[in-house]
C-alpha atoms as a PDB file:
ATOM      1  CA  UNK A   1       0.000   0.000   0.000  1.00  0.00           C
ATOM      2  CA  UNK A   2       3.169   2.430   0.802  1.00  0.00           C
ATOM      3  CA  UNK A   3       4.413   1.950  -2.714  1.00  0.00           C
ATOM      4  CA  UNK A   4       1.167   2.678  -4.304  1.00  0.00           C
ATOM      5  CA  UNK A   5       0.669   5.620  -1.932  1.00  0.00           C
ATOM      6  CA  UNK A   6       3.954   7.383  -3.088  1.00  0.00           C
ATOM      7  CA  UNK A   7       3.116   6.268  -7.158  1.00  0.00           C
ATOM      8  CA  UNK A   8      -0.193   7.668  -6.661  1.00  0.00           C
ATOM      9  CA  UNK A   9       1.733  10.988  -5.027  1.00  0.00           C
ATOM     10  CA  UNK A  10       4.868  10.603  -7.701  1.00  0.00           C
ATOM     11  CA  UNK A  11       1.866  11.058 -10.591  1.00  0.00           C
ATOM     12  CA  UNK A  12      -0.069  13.810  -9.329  1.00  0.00           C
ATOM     13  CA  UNK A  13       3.023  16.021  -8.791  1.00  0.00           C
ATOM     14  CA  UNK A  14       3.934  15.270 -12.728  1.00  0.00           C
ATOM     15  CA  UNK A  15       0.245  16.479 -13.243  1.00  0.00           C
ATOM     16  CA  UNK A  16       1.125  19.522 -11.052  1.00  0.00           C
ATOM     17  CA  UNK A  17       4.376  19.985 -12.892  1.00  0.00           C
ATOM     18  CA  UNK A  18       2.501  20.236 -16.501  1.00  0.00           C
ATOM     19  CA  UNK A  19       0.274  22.828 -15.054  1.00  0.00           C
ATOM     20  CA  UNK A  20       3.143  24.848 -13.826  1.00  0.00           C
ATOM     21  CA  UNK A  21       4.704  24.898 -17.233  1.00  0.00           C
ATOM     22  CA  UNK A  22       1.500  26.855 -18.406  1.00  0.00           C
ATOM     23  CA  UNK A  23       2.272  28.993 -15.733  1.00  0.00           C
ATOM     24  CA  UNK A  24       5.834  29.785 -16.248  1.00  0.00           C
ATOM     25  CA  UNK A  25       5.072  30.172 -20.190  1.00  0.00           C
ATOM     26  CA  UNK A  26       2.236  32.368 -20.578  1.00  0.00           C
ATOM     27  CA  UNK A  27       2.320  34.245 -17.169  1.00  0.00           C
ATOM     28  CA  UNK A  28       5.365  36.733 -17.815  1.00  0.00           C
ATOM     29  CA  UNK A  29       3.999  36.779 -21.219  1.00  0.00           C
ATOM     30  CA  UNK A  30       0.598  38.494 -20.006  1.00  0.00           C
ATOM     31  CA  UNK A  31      -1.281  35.376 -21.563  1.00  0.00           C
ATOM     32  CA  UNK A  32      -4.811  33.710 -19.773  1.00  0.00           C
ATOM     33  CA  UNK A  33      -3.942  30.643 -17.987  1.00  0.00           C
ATOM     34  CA  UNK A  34      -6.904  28.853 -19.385  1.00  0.00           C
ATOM     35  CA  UNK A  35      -7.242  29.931 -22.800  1.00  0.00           C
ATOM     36  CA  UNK A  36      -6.493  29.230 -25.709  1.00  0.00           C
ATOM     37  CA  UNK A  37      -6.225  25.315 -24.847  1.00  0.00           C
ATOM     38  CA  UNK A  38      -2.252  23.974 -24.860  1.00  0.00           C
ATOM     39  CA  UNK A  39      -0.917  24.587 -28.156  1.00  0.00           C
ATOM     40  CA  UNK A  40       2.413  24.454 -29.660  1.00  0.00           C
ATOM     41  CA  UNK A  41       4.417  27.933 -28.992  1.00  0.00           C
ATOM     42  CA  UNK A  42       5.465  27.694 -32.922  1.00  0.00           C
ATOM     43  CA  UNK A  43       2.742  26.631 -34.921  1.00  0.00           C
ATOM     44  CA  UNK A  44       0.109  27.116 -32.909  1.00  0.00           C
ATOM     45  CA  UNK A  45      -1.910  23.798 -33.572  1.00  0.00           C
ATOM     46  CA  UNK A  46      -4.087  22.470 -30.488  1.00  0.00           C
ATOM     47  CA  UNK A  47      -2.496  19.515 -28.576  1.00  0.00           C
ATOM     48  CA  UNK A  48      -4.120  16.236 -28.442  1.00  0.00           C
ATOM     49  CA  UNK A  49      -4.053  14.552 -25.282  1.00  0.00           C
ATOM     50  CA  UNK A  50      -1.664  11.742 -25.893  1.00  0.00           C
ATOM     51  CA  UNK A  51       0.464  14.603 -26.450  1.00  0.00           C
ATOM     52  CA  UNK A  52      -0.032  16.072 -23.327  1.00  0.00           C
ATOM     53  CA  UNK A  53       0.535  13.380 -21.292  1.00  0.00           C
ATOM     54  CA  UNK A  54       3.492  14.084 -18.284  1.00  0.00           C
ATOM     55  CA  UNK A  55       6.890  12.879 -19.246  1.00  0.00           C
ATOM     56  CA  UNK A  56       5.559  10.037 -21.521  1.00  0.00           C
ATOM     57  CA  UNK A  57       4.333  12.586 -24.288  1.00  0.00           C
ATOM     58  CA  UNK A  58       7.579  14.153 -24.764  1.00  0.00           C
ATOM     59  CA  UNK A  59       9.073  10.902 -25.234  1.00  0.00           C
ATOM     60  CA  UNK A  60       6.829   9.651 -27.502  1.00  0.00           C
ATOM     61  CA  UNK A  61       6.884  12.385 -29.427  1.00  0.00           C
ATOM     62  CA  UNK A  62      10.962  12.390 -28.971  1.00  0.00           C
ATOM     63  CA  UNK A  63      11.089  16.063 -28.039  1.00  0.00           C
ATOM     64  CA  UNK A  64       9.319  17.471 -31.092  1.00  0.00           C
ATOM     65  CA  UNK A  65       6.031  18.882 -32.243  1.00  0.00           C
ATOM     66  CA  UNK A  66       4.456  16.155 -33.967  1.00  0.00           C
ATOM     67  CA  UNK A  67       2.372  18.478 -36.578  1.00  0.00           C
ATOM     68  CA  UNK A  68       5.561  21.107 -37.181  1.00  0.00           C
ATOM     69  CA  UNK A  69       8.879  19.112 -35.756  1.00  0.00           C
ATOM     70  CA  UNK A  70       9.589  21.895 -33.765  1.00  0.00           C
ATOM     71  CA  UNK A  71      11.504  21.357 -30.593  1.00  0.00           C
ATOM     72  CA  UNK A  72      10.051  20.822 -27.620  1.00  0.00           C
ATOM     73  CA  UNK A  73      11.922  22.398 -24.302  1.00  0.00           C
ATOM     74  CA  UNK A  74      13.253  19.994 -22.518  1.00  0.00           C
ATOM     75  CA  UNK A  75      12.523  22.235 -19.307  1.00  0.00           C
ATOM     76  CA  UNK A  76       8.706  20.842 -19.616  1.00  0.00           C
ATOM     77  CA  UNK A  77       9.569  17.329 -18.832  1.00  0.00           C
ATOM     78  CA  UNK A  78      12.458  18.576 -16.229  1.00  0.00           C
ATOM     79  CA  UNK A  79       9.865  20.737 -14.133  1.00  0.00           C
ATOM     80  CA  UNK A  80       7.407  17.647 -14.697  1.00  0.00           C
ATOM     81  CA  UNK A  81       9.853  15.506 -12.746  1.00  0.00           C
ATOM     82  CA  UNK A  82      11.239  17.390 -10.567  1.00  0.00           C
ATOM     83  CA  UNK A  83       7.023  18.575  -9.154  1.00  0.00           C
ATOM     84  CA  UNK A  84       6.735  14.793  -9.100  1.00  0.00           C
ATOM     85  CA  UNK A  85       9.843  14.508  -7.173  1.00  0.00           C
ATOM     86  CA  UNK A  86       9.017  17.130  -4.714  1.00  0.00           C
ATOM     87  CA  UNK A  87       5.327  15.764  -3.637  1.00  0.00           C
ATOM     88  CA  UNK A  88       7.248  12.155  -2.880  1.00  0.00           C
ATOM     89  CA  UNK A  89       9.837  13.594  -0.905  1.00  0.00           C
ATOM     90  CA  UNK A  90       8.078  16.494   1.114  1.00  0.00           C
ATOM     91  CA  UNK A  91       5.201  13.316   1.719  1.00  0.00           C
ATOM     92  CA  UNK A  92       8.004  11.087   2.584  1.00  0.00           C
ATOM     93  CA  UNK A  93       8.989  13.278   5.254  1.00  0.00           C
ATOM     94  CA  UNK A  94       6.319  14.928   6.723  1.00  0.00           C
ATOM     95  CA  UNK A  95       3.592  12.301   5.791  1.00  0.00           C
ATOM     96  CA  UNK A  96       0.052  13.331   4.755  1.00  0.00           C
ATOM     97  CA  UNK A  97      -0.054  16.067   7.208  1.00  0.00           C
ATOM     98  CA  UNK A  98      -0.911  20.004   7.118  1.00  0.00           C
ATOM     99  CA  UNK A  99       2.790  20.845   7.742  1.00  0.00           C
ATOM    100  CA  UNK A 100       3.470  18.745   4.281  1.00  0.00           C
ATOM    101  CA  UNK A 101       0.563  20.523   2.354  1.00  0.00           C
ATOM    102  CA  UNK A 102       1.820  23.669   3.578  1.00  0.00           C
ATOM    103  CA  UNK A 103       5.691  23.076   2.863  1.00  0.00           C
ATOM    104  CA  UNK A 104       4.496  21.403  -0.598  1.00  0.00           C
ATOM    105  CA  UNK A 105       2.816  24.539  -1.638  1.00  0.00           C
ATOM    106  CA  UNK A 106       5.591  26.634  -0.973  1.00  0.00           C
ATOM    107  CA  UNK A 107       8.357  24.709  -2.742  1.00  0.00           C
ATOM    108  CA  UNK A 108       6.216  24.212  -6.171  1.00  0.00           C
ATOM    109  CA  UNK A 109       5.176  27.734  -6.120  1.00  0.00           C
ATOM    110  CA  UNK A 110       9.058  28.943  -5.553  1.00  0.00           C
ATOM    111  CA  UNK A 111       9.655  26.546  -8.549  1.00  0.00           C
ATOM    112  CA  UNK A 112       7.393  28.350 -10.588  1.00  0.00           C
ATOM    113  CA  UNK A 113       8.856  31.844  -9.650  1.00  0.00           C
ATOM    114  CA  UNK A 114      12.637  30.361 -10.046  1.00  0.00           C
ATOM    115  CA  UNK A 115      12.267  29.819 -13.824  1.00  0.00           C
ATOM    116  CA  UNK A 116      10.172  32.788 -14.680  1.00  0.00           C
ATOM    117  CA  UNK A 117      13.083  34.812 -12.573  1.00  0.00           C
ATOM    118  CA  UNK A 118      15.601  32.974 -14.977  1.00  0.00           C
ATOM    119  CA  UNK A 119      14.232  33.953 -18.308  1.00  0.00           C
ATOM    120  CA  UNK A 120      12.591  37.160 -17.543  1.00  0.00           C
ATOM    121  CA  UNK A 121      14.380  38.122 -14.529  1.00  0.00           C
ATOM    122  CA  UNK A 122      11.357  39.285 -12.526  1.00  0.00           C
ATOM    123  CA  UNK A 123       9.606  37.834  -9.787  1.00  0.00           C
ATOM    124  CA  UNK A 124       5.527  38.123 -10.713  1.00  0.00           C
ATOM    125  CA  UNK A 125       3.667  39.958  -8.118  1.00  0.00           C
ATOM    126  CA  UNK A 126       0.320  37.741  -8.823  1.00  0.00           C
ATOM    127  CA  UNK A 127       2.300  34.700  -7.585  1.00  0.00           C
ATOM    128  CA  UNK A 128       4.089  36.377  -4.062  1.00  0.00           C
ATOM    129  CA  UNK A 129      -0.221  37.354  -3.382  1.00  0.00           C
ATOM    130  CA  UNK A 130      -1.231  33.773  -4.596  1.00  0.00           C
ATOM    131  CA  UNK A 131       1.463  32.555  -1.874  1.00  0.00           C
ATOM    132  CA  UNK A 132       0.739  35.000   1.111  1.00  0.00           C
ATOM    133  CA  UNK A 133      -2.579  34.269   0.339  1.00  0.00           C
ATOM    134  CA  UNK A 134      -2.108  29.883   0.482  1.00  0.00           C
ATOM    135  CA  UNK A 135       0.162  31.170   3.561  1.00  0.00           C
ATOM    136  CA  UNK A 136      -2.422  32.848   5.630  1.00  0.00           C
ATOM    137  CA  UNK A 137      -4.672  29.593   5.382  1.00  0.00           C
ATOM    138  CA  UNK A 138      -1.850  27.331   6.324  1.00  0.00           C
ATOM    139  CA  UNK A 139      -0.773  29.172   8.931  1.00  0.00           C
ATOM    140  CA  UNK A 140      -4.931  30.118  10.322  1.00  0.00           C
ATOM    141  CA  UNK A 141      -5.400  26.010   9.658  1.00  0.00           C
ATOM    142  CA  UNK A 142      -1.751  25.667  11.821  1.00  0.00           C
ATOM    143  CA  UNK A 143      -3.747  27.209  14.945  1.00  0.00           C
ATOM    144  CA  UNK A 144      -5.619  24.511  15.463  1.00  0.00           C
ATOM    145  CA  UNK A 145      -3.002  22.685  17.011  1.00  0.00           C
ATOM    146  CA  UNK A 146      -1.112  25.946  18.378  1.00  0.00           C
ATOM    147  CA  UNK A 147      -3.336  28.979  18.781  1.00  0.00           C
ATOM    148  CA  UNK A 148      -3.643  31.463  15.892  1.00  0.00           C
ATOM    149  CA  UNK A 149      -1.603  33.355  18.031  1.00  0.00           C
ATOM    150  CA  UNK A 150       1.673  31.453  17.589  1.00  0.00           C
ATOM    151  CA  UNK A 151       1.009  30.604  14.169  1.00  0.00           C
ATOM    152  CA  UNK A 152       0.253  34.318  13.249  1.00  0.00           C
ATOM    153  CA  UNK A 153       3.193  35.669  15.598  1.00  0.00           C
ATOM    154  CA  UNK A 154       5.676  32.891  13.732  1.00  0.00           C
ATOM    155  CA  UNK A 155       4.661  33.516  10.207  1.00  0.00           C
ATOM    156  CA  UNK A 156       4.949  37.781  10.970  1.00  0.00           C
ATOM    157  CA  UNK A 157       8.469  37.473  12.388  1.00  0.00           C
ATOM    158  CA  UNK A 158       9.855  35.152   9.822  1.00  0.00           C
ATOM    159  CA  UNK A 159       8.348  37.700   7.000  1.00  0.00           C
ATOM    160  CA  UNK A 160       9.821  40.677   9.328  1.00  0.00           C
ATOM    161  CA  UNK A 161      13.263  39.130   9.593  1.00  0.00           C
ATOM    162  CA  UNK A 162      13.931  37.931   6.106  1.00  0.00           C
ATOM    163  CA  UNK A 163      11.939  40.777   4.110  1.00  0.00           C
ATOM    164  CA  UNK A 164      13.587  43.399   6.402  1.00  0.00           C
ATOM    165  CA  UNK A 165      16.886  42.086   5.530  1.00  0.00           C
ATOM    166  CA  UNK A 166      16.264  41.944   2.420  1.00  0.00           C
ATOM    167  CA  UNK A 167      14.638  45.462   2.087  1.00  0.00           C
ATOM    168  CA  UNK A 168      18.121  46.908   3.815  1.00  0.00           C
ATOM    169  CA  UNK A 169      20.209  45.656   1.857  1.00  0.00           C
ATOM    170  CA  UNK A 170      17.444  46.425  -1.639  1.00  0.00           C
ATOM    171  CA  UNK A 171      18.418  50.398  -0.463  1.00  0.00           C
ATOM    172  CA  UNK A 172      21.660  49.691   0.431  1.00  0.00           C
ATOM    173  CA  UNK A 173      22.359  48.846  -3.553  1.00  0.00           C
ATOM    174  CA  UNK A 174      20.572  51.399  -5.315  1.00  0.00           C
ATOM    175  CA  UNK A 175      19.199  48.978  -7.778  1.00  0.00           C
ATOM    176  CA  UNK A 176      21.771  45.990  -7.531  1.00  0.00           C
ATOM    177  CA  UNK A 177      19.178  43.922  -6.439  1.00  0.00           C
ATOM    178  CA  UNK A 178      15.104  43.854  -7.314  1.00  0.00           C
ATOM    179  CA  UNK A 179      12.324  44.776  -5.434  1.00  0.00           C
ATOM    180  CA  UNK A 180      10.487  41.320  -6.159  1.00  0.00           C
ATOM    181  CA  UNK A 181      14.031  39.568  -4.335  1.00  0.00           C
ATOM    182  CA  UNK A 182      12.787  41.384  -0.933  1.00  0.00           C
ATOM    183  CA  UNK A 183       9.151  40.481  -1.160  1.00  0.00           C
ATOM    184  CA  UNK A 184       9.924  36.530  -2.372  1.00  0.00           C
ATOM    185  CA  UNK A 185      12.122  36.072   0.999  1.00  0.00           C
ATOM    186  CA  UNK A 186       9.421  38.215   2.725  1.00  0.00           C
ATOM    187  CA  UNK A 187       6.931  35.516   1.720  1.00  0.00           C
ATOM    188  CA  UNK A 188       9.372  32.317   1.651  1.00  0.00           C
ATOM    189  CA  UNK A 189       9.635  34.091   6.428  1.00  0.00           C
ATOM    190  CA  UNK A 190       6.475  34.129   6.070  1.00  0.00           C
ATOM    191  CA  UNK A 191       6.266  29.684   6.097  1.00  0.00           C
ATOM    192  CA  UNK A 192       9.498  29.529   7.491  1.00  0.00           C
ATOM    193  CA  UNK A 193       9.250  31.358  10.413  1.00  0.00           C
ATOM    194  CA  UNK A 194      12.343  33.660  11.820  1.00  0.00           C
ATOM    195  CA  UNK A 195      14.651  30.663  12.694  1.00  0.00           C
ATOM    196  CA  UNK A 196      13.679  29.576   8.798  1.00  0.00           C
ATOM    197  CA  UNK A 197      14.225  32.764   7.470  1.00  0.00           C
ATOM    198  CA  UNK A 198      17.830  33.565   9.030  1.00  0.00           C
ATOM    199  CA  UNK A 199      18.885  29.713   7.494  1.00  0.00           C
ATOM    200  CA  UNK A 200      17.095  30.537   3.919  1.00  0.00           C
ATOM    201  CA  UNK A 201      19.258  34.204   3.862  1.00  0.00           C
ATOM    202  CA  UNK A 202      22.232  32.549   4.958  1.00  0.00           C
ATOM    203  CA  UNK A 203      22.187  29.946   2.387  1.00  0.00           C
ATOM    204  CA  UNK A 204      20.848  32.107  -0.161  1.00  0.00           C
ATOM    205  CA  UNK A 205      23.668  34.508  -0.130  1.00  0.00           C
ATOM    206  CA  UNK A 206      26.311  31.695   0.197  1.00  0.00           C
ATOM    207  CA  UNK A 207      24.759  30.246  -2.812  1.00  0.00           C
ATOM    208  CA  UNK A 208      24.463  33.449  -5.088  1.00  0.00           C
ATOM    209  CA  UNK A 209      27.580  34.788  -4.031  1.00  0.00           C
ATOM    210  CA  UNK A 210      29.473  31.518  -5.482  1.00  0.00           C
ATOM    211  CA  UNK A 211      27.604  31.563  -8.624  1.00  0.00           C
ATOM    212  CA  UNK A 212      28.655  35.126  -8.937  1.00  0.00           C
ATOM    213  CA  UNK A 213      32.276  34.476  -8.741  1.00  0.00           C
ATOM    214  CA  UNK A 214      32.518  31.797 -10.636  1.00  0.00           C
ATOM    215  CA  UNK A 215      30.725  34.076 -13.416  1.00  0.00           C
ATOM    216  CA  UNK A 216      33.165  36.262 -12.696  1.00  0.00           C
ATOM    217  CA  UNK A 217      36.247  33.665 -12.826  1.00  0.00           C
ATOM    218  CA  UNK A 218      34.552  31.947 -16.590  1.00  0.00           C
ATOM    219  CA  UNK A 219      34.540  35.176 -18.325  1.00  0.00           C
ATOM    220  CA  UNK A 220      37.346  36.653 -17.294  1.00  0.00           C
ATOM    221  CA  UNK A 221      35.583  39.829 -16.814  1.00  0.00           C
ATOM    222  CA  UNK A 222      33.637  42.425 -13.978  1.00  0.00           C
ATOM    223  CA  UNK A 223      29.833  41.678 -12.539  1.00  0.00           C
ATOM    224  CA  UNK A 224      27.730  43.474 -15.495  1.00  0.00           C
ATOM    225  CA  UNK A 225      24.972  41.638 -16.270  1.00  0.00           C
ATOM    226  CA  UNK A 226      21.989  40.688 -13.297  1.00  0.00           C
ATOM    227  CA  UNK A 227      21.990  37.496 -11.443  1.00  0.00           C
ATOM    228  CA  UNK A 228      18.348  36.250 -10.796  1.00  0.00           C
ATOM    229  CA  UNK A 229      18.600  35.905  -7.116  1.00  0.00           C
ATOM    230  CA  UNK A 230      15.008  34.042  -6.984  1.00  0.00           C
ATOM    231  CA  UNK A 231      16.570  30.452  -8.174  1.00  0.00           C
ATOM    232  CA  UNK A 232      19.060  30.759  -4.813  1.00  0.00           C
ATOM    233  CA  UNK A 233      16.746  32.191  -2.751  1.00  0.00           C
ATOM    234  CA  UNK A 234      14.221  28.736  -3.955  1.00  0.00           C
ATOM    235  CA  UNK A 235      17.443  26.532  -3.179  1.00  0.00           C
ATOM    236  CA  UNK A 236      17.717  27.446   0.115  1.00  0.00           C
ATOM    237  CA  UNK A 237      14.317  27.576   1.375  1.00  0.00           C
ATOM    238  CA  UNK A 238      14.163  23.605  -0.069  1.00  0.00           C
ATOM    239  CA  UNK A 239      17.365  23.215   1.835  1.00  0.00           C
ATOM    240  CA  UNK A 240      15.623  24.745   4.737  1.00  0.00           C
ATOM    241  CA  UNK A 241      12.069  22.804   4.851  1.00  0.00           C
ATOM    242  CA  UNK A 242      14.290  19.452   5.044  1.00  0.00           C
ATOM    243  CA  UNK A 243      17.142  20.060   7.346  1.00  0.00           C
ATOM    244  CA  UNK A 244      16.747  23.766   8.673  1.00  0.00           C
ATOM    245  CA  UNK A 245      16.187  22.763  12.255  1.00  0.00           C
ATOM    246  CA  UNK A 246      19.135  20.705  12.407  1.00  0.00           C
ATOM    247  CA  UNK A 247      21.207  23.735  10.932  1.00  0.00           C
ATOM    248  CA  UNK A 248      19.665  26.467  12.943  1.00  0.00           C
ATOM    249  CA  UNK A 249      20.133  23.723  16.161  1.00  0.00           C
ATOM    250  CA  UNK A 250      23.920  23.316  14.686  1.00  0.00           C
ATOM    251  CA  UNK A 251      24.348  27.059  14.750  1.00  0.00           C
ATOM    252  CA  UNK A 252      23.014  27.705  18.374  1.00  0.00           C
ATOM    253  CA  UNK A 253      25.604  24.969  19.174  1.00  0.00           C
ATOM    254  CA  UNK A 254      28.134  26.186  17.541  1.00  0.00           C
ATOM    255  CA  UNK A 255      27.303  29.610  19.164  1.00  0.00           C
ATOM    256  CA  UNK A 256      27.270  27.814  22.612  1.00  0.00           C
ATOM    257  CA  UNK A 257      24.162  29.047  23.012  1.00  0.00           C
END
C-alpha cells in the first residue's frame, strides 16, 4: 500500500508539474492561464491529449512537435519531474499532514517563480499574493493545534526578519538587487518562520555569491549583467524545509548558546 501511496503521489506532482509549465510560459507573457487550450508555442496547432501526457508525451513524441517538428523544451519534462519529485519527498517526510501541504505549496510555487526569474528576470507579483494568500490559510489552519496566536506571531516574524533584511540591503544597492528579491524572501519568512528565514538568507547569499564568482572567474571579466537571485533564494528555502532545524540547532551549538 506504501508503494502505491507514493506512485499515486509521484503522478499527481507530474500532473502539477505540466500545469506549472503553463504557468511559467504564458504568465510573464501576459497570456490567460486557461485559454487558448495547450498549443504548440510555434505553430500554434491544439495539442491532443496523448500529447499532453506528463513525461511520456515528450518521449513519444521524442522532443518534437508532432504536426511542425519543432523542438520541444526539454525544461517541460524537467519541471514535470522534478514537481513529481518534490510531492514524494516532502510526503516522505512529513507524511500526509498540514505541515506537508503547507511546505508542498511553498516549494512548487518557488519553482514556478525560479524559472520565470531565470528567463525574464522578474519575480511576478500575482504569484508572491497567490502565496501570502495559500500562507495565511496554512498558517490560520496551523492554529488549530497551536493557537492562531503562535502561528500568526511565527509567520509575521519570519516575514519581518527575512523581508527586512532583504529590504536593507534592496536600499543599500541602489538597484543591484530587485524589489520582487525582498518580497519573495518576505513571503518564503512568512512559512518559514524567523529561525527559517535567518537559514534561507544565509544559504541564499552563500549560494548566489558563489555563482557570482565563478561568473566572474569563466569570463574573465567584472559583474555586469543581473543574477536572478530568486533560483538561490528557492534553493535554500528547499534546503531549509528538510534540514533547517538541524542547521539552525547546529548554529546555536556552535554559538554555545
Amino acid at each position: 500500500m506504501e508503494i502505491l501511496f507514493y506512485a499515486a503521489v509521484f503522478l499527481f506532482g507530474l500532473c502539477i508539474g505540466s500545469f506549472l509549465n503553463v504557468v511559467i510560459y504564458r504568465l510573464p507573457r501576459g497570456e490567460s492561464l486557461v485559454r487558448p487550450p495547450s498549443h504548440c508555442p510555434a505553430c500554434g496547432t491544439r495539442l491532443g491529449a496523448l500529447d499532453l501526457v506528463p513525461l511520456l508525451g515528450y518521449m513519444f513524441l521524442r522532443g518534437r512537435c508532432r504536426y511542425c517538428g519543432a523542438r520541444i523544451s526539454p525544461r517541460y519534462p524537467l519541471v514535470e519531474m522534478a514537481t513529481g519529485l518534490l510531492f514524494t519527498a516532502v510526503f516522505s517526510k512529513f507524511g500526509l499532514s498540514l505541515e506537508a501541504a503547507g511546505k508542498l505549496f511553498l516549494l512548487v510555487l518557488l519553482l514556478a517563480i525560479s524559472l520565470i526569474d531565470l528567463e525574464h528576470l522578474r519575480v511576478p507579483n500575482g504569484l508572491v499574493l497567490v502565496g501570502l494568500a495559500g500562507g495565511a490559510i496554512w498558517r490560520t489552519l496551523q492554529a488549530t493545534g497551536r493557537g492562531i496566536g503562535a502561528a500568526w506571531l511565527e509567520a509575521l516574524a519570519g516575514l519581518a526578519v527575512a523581508g527586512g533584511v532583504m529590504l536593507v540591503i534592496y536600499l543599500a544597492s541602489r538597484g543591484g538587487m530587485g524589489a520582487g528579491d525582498v518580497k519573495l524572501a518576505a513571503l518564503i519568512g512568512f512559512f518559514s518562520g524567523p529561525a527559517g528565514a535567518a537559514v534561507v538568507l544565509f544559504l541564499g547569499f552563500a549560494a548566489g555569491a558563489l555563482a557570482g564568482l565563478f561568473r566572474v572567474w569563466r569570463r574573465r571579466s567584472g559583474w555586469k549583467e543581473a543574477l536572478p537571485f530568486a533560483p538561490f533564494l528557492s534553493l535554500a528555502a528547499l534546503v531549509e524545509v528538510f534540514y533547517g532545524a538541524a542547521l539552525w540547532q547546529g548554529y546555536l551549538k556552535l554559538m554555545g548558546w
